[in-house]
PDB file of N, CA and C in Angstrom:
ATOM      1  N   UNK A   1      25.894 -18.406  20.399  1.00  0.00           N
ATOM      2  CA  UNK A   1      24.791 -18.567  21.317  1.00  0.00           C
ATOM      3  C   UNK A   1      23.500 -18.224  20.597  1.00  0.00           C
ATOM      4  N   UNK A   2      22.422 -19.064  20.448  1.00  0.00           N
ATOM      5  CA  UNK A   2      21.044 -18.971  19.847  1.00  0.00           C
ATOM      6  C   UNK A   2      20.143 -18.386  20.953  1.00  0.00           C
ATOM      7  N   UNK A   3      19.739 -17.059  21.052  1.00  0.00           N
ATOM      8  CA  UNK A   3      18.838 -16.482  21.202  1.00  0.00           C
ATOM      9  C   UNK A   3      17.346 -16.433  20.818  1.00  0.00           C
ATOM     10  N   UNK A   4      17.187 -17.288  19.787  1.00  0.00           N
ATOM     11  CA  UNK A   4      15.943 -17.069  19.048  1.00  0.00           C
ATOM     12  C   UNK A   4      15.179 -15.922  17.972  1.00  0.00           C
ATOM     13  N   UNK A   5      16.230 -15.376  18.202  1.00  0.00           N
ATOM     14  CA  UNK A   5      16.151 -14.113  17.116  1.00  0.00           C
ATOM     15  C   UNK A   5      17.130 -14.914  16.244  1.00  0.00           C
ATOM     16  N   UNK A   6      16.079 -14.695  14.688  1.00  0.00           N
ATOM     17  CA  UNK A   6      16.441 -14.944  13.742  1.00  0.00           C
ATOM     18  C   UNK A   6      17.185 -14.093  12.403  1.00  0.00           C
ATOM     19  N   UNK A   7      17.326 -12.772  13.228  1.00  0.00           N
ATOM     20  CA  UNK A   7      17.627 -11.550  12.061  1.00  0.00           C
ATOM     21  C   UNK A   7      18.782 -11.881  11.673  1.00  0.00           C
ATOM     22  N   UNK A   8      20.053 -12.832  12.172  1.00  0.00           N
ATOM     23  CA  UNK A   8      21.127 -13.143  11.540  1.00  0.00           C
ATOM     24  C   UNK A   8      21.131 -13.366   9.889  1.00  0.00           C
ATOM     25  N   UNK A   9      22.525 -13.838   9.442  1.00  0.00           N
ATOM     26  CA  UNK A   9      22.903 -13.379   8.356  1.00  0.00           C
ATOM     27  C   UNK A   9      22.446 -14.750   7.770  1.00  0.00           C
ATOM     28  N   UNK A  10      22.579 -16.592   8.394  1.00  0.00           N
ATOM     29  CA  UNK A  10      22.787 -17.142   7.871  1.00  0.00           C
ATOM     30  C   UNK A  10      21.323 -18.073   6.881  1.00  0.00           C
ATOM     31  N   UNK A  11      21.257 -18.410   6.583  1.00  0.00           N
ATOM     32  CA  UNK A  11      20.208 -19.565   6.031  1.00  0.00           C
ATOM     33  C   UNK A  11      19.482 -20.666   6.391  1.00  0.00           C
ATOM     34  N   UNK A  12      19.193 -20.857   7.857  1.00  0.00           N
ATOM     35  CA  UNK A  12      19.633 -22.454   8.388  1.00  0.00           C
ATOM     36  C   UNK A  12      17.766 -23.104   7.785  1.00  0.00           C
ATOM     37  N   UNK A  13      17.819 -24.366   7.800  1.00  0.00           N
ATOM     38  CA  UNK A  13      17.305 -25.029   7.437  1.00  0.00           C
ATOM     39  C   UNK A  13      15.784 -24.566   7.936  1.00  0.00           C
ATOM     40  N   UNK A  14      14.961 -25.373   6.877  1.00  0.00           N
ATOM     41  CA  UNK A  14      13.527 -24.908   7.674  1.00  0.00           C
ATOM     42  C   UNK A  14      12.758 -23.583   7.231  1.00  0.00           C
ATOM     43  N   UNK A  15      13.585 -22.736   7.634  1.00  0.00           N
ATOM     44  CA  UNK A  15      13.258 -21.517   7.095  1.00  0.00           C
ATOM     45  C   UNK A  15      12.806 -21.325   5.655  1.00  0.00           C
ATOM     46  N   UNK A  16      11.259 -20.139   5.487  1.00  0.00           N
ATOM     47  CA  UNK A  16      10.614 -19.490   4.701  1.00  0.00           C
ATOM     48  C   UNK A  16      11.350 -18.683   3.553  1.00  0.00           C
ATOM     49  N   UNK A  17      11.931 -19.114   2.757  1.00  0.00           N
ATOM     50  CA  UNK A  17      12.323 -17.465   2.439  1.00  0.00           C
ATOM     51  C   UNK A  17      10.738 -16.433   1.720  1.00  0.00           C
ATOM     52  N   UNK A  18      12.090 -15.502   2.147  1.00  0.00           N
ATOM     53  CA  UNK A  18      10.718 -14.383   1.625  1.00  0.00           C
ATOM     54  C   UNK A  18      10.337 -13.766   0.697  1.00  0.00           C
ATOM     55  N   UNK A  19       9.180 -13.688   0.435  1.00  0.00           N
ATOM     56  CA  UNK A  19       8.700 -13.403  -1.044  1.00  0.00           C
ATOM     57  C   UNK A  19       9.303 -11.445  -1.278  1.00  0.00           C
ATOM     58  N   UNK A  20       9.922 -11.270  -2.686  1.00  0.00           N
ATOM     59  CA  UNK A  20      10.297 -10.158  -2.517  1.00  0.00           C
ATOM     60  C   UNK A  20       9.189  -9.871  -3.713  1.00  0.00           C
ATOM     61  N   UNK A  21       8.892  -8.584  -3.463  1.00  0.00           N
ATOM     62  CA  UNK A  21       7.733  -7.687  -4.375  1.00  0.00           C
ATOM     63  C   UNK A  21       8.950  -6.616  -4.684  1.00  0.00           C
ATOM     64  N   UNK A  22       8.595  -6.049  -5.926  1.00  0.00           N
ATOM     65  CA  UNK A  22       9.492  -4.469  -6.575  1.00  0.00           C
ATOM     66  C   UNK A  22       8.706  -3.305  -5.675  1.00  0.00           C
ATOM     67  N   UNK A  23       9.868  -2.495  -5.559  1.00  0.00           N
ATOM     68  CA  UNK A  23       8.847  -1.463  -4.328  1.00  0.00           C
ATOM     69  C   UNK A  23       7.735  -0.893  -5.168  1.00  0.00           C
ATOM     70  N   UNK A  24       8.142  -0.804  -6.269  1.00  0.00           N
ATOM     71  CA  UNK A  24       6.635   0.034  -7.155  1.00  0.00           C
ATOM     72  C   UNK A  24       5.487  -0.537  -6.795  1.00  0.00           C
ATOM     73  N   UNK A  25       5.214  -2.079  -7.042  1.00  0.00           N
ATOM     74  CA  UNK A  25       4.280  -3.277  -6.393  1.00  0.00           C
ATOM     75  C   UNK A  25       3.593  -2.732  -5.057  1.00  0.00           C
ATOM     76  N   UNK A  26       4.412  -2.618  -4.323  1.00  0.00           N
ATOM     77  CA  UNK A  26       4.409  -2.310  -3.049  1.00  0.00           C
ATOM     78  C   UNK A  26       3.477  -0.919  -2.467  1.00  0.00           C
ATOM     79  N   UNK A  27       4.462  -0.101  -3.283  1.00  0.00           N
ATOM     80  CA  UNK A  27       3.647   1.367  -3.339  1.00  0.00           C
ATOM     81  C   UNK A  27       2.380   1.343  -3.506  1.00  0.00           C
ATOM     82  N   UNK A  28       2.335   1.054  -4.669  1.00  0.00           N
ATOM     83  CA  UNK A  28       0.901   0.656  -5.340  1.00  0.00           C
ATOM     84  C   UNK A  28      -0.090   0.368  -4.670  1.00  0.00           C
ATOM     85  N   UNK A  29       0.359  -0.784  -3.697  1.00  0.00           N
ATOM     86  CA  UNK A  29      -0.461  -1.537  -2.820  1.00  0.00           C
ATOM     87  C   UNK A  29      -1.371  -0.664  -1.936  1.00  0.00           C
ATOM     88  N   UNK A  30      -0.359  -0.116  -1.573  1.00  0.00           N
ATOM     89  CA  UNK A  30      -0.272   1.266  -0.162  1.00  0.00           C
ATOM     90  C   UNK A  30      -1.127   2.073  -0.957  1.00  0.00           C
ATOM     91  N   UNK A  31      -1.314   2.397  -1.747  1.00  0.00           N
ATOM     92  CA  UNK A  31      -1.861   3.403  -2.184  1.00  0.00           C
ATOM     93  C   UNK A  31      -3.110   2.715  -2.562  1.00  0.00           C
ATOM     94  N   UNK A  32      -3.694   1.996  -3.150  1.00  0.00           N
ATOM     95  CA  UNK A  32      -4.998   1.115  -3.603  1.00  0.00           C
ATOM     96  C   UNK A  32      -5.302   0.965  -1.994  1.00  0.00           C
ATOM     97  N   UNK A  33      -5.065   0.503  -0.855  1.00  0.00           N
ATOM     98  CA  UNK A  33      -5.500   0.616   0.411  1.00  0.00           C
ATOM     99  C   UNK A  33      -5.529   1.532   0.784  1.00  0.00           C
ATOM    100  N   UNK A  34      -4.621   2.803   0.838  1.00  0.00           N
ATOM    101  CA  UNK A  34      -4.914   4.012   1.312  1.00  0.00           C
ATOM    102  C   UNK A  34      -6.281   4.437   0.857  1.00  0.00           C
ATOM    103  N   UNK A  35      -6.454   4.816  -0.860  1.00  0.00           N
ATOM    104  CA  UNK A  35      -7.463   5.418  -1.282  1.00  0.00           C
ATOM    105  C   UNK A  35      -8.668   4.342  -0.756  1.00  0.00           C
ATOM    106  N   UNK A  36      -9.234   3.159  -0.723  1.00  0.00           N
ATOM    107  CA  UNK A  36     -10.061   2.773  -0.491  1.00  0.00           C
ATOM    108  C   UNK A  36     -10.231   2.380   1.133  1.00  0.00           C
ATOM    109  N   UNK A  37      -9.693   2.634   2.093  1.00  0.00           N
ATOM    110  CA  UNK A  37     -10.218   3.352   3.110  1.00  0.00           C
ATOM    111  C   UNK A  37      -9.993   4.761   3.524  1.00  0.00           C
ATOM    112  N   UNK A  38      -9.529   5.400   2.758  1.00  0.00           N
ATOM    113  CA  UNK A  38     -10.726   6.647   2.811  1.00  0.00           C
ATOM    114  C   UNK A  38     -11.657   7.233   2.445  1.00  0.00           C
ATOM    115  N   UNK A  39     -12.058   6.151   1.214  1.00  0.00           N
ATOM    116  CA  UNK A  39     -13.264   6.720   0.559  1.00  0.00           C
ATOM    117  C   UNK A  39     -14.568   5.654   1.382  1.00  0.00           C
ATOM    118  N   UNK A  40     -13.859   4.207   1.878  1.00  0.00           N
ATOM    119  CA  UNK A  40     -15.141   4.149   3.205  1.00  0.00           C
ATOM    120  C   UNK A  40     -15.173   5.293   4.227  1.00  0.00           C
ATOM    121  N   UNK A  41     -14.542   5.879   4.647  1.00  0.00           N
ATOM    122  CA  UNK A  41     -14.973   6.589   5.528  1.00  0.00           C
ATOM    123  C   UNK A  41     -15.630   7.928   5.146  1.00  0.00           C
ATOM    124  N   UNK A  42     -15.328   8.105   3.909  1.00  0.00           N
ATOM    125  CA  UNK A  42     -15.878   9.124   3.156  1.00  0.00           C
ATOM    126  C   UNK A  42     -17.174   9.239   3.046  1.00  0.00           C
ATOM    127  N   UNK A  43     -17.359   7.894   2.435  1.00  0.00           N
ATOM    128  CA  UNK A  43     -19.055   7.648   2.429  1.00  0.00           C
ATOM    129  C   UNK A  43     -19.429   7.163   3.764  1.00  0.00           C
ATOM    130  N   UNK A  44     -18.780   6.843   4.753  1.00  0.00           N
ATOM    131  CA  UNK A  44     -19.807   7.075   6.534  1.00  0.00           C
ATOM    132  C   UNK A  44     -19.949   8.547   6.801  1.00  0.00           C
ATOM    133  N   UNK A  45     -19.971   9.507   5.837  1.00  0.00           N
ATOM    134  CA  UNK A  45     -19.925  10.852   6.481  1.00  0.00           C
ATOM    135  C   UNK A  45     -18.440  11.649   7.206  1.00  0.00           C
ATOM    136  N   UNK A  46     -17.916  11.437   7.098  1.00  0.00           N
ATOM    137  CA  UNK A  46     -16.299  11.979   7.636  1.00  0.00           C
ATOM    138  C   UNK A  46     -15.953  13.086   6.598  1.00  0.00           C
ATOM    139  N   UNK A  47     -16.420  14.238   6.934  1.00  0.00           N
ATOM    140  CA  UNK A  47     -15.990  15.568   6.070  1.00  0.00           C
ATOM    141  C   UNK A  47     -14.612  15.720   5.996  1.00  0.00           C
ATOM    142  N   UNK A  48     -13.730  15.554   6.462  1.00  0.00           N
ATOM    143  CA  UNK A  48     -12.256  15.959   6.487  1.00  0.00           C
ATOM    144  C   UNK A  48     -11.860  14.552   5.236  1.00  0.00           C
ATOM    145  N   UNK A  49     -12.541  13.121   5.327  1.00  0.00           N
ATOM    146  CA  UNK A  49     -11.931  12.060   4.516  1.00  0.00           C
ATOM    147  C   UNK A  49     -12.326  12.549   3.060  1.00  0.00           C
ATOM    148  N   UNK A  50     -13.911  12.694   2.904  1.00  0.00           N
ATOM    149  CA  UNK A  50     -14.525  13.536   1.563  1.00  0.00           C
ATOM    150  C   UNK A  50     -13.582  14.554   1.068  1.00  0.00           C
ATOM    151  N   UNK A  51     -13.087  15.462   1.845  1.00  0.00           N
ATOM    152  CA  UNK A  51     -11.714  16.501   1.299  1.00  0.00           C
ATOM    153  C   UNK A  51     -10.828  15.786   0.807  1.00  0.00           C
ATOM    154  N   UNK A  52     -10.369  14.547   1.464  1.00  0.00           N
ATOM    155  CA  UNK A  52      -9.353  13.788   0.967  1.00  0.00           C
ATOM    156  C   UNK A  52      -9.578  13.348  -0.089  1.00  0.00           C
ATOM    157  N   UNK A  53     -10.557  12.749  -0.218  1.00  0.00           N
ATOM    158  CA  UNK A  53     -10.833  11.897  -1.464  1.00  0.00           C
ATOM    159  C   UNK A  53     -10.961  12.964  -2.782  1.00  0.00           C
ATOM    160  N   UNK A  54     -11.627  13.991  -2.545  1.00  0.00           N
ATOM    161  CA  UNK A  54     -11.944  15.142  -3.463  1.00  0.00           C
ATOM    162  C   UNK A  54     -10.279  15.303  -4.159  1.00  0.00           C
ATOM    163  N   UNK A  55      -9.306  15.643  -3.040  1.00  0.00           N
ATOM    164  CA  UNK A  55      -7.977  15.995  -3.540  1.00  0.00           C
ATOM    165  C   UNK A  55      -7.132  14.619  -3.987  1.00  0.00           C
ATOM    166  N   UNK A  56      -7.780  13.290  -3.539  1.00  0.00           N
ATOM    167  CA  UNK A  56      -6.774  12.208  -4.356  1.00  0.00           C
ATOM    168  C   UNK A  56      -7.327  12.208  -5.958  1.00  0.00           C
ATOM    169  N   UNK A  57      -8.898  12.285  -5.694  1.00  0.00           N
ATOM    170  CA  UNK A  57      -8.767  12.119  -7.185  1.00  0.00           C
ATOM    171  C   UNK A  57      -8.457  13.688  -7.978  1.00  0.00           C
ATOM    172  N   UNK A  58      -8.526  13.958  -7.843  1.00  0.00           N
ATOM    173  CA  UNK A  58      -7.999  16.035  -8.513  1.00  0.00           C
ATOM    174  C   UNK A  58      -6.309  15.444  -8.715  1.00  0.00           C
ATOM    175  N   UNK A  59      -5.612  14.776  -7.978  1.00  0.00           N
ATOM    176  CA  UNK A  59      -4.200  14.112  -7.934  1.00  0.00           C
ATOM    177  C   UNK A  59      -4.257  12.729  -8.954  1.00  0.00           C
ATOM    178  N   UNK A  60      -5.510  11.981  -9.327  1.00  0.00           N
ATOM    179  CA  UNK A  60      -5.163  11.221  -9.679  1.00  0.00           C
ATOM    180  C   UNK A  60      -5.167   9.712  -9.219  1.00  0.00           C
ATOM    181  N   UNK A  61      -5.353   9.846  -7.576  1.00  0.00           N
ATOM    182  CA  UNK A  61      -5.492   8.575  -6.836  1.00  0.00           C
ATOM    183  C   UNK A  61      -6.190   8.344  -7.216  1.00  0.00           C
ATOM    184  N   UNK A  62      -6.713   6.797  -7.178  1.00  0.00           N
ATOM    185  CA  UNK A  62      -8.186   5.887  -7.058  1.00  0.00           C
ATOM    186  C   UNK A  62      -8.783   5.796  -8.435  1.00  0.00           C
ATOM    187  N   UNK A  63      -7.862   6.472  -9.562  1.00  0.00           N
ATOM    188  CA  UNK A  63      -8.757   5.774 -10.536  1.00  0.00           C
ATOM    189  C   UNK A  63      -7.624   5.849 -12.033  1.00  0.00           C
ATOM    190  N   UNK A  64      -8.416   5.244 -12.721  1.00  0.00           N
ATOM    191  CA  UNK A  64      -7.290   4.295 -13.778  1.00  0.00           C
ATOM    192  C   UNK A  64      -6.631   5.586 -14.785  1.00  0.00           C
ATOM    193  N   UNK A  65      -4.807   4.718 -14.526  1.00  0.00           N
ATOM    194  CA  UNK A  65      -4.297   6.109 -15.322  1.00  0.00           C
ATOM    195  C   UNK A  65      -5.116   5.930 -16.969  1.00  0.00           C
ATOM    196  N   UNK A  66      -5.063   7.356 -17.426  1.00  0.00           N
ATOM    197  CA  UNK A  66      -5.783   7.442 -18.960  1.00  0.00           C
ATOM    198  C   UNK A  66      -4.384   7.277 -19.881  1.00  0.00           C
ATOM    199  N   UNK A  67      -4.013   6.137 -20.721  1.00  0.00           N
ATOM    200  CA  UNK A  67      -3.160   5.932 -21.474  1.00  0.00           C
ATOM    201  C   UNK A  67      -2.816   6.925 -22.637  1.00  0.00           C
ATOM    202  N   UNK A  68      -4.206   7.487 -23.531  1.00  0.00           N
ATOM    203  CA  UNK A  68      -4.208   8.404 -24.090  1.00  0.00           C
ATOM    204  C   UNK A  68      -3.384   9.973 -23.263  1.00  0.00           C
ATOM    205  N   UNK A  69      -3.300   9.862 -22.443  1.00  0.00           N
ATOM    206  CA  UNK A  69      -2.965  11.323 -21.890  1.00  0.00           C
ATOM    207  C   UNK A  69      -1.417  11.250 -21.787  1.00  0.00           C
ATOM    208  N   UNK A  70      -1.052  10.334 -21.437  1.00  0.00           N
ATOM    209  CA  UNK A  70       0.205   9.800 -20.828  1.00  0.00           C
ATOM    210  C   UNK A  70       1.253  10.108 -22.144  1.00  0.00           C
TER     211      UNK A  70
END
């Protein structure tokens, strides 16, 4: 019986398949969006995001790893 939910197992015609990314890709992503909205909100004045941003980069977020260090 076809329900319209497509989460089944099979392949049927028509269908998209889906683009797979490596989770690192992924992470990455999440993280390049994370840090750059909080550093907009950082710069609208948001004292608690400015803390954030202070401690991503002290961590390393938001800016390019140094190869030499590594």
């Amino acid at each position: 019986m076809d329900n319209g939910n497509n989460s089944g197992g099979g392949g049927g015609s028509g269908e998209k398949q889906s683009h797979r990314l490596p989770l690192s890709d992924v992470v990455s992503d999440c993280l390049r969006r994370w840090f750059q909205d909080t550093l907009k909100e950082a710069k609208a004045g948001d004292l608690s995001m400015q803390v954030l941003v202070a401690q991503m980069y002290f961590n390393g977020y938001g800016i390019p790893k140094d190869a030499q260090k590594v």
